[in-house]
N, C-alpha and C. Protein backbone atom coordinates (compact mmCIF):
# COMPACT_ATOMS: atom_id res chain seq x y z
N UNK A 1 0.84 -1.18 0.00
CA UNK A 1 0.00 0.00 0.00
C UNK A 1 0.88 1.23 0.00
N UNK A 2 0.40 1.76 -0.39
CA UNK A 2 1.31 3.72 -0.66
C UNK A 2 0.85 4.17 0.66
N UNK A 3 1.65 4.90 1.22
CA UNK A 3 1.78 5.80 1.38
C UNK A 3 1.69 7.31 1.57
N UNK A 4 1.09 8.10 1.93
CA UNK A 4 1.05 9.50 1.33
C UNK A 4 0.04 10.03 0.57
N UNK A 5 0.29 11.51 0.04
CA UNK A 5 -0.65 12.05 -0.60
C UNK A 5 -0.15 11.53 -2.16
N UNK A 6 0.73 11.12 -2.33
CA UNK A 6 1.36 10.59 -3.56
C UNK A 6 0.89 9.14 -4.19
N UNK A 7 0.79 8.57 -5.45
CA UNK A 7 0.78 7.63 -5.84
C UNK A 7 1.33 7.30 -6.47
N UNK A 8 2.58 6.10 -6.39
CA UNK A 8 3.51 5.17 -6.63
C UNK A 8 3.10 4.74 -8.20
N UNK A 9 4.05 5.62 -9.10
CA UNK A 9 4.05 4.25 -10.64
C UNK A 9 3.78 3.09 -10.77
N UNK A 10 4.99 2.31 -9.46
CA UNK A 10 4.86 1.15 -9.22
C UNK A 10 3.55 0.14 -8.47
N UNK A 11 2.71 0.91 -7.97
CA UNK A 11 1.42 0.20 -7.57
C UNK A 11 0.32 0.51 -8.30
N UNK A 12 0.08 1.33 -9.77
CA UNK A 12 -0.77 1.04 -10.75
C UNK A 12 -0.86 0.09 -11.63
N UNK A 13 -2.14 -0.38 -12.13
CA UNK A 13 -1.96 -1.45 -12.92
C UNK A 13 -1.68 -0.82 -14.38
N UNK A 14 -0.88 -2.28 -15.15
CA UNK A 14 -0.64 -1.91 -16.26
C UNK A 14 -1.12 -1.27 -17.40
N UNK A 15 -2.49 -1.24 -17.46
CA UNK A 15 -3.67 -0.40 -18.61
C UNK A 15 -3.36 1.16 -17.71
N UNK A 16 -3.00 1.22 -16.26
CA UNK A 16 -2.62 3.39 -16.36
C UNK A 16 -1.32 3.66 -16.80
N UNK A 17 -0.42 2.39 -16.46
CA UNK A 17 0.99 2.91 -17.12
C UNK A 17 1.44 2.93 -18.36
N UNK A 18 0.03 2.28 -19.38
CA UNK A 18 0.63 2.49 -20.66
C UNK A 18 0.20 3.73 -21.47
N UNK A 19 -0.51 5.03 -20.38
CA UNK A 19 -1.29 5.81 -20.99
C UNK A 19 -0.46 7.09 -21.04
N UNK A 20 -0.08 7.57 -22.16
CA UNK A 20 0.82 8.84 -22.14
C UNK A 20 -0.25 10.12 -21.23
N UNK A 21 0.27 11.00 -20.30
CA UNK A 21 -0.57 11.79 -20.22
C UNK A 21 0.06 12.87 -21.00
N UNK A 22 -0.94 14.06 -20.91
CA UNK A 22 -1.65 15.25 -22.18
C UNK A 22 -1.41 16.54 -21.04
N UNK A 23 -1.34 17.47 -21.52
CA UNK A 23 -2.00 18.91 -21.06
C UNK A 23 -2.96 18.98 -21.13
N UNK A 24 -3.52 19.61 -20.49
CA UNK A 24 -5.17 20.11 -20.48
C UNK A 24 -5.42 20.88 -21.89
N UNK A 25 -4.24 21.47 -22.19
CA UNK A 25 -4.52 22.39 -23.65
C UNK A 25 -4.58 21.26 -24.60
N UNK A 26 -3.43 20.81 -24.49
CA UNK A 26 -3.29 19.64 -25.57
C UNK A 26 -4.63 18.48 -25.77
N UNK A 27 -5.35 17.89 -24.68
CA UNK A 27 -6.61 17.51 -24.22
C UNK A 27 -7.69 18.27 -25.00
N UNK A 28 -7.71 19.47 -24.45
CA UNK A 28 -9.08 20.16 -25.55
C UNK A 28 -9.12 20.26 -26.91
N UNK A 29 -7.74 20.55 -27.00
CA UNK A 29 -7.73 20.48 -28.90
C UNK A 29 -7.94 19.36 -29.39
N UNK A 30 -7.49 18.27 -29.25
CA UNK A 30 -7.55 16.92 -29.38
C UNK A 30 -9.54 17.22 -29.30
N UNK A 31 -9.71 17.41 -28.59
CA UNK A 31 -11.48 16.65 -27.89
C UNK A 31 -12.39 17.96 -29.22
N UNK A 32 -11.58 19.16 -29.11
CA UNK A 32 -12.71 19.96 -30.21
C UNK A 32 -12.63 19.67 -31.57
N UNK A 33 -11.07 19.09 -31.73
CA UNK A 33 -10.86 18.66 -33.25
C UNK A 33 -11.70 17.59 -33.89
N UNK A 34 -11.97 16.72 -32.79
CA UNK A 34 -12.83 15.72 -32.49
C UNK A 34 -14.46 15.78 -32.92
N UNK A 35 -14.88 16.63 -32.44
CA UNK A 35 -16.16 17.20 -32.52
C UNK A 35 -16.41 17.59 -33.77
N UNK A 36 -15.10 18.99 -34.11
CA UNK A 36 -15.33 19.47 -35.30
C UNK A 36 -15.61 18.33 -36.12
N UNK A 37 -15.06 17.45 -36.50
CA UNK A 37 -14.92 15.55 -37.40
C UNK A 37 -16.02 15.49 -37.22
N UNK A 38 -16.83 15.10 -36.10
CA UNK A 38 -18.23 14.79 -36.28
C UNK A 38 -19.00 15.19 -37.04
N UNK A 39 -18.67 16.31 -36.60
CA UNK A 39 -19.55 17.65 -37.29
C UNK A 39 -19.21 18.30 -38.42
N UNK A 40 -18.92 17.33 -39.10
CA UNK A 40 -17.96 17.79 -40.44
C UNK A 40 -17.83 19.38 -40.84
N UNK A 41 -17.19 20.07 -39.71
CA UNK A 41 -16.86 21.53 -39.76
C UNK A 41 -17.13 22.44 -39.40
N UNK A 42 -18.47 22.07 -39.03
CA UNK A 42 -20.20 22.67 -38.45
C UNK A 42 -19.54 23.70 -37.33
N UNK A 43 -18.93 24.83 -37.64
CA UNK A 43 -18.93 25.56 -36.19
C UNK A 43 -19.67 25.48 -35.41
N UNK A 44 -20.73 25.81 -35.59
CA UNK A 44 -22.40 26.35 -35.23
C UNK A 44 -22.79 24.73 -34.05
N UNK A 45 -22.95 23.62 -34.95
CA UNK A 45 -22.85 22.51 -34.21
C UNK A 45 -22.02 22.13 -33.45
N UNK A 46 -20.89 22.15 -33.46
CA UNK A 46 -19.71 21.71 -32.64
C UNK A 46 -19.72 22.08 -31.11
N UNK A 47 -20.03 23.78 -31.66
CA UNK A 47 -20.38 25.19 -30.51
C UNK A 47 -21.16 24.25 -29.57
N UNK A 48 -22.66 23.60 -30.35
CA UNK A 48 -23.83 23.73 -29.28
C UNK A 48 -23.47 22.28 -28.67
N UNK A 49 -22.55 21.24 -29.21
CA UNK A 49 -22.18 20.24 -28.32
C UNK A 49 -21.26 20.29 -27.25
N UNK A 50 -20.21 21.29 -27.59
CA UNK A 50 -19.23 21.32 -26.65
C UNK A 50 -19.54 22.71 -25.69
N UNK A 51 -21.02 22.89 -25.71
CA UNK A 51 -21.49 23.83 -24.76
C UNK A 51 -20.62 25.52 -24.46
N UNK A 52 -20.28 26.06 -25.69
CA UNK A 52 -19.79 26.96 -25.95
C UNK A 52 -20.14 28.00 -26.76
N UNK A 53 -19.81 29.56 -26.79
CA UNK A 53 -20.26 30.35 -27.83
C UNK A 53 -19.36 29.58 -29.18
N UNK A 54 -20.39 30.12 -30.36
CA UNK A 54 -19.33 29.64 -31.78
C UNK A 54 -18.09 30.64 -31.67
N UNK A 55 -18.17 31.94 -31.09
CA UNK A 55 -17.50 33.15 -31.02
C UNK A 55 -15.86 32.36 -30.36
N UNK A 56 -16.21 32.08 -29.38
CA UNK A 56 -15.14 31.54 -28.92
C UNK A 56 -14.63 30.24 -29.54
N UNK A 57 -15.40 29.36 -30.44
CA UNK A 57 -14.77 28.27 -30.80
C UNK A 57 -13.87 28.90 -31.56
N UNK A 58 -14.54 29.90 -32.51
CA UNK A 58 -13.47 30.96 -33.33
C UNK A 58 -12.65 31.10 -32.83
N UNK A 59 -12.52 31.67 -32.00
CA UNK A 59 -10.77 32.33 -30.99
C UNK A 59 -10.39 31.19 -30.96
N UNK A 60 -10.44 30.29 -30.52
CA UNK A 60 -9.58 28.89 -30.12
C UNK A 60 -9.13 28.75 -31.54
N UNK A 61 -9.67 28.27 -32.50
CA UNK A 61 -9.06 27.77 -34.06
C UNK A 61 -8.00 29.14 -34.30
N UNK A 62 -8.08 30.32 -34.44
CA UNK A 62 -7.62 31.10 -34.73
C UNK A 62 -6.26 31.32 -33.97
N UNK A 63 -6.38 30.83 -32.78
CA UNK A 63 -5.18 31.09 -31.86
C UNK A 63 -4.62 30.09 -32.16
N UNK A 64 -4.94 28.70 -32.18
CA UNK A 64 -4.24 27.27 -32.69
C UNK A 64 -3.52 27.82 -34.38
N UNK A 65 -4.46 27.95 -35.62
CA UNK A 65 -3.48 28.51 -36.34
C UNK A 65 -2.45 29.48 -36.32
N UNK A 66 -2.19 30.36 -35.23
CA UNK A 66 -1.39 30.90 -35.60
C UNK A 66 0.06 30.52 -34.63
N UNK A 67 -0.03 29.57 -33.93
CA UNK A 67 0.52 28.82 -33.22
C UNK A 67 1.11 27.57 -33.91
N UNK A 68 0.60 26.93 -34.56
CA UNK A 68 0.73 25.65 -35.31
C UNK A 68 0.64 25.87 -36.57
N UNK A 69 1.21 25.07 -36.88
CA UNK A 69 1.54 25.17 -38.43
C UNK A 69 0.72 24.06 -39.16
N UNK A 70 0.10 23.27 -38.46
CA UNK A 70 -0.87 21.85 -38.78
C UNK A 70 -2.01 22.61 -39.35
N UNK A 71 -2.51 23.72 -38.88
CA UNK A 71 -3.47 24.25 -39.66
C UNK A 71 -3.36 24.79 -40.48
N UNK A 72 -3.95 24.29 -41.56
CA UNK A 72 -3.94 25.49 -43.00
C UNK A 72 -5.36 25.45 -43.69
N UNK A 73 -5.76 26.50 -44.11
CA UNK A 73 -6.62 26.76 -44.93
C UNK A 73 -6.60 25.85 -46.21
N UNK A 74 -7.71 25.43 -46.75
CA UNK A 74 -8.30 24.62 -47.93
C UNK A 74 -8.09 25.63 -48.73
N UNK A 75 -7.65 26.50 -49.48
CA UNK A 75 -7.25 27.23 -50.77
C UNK A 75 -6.38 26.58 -51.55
């Protein structure tokens, strides 16, 4: 048994130690990029699933492109 406010690598089972963890940033993009897929692009939809203004889904894409280079415009 552990110990502490801490939990030991060594006393999880093998399905948590094979799981890379994420940032929370890295996490949401992943989960809206996600959505967007569903929603084959659907701001508007994406917005009303992931319980958000579309306004702000905007800012998020907009701040990710200009951050990343993975995004590019379809032109």
């Amino acid at each position: 048994m552990n110990e502490g406010l801490q939990i030991a690598a060594g006393i999880l089972p093998e399905t948590c130690k094979a799981y890379s963890l994420k940032t929370l940033a890295a996490f949401e993009r992943d989960y809206i990029e996600h959505i967007l897929q569903i929603c084959q692009g659907d701001i508007h939809q994406a917005a009303g699933i992931l319980d958000i203004a579309p306004s702000t889904l905007y800012r998020k894409l907009a701040a990710w492109e200009k951050t990343n280079f993975k995004f590019h415009s379809k032109t």
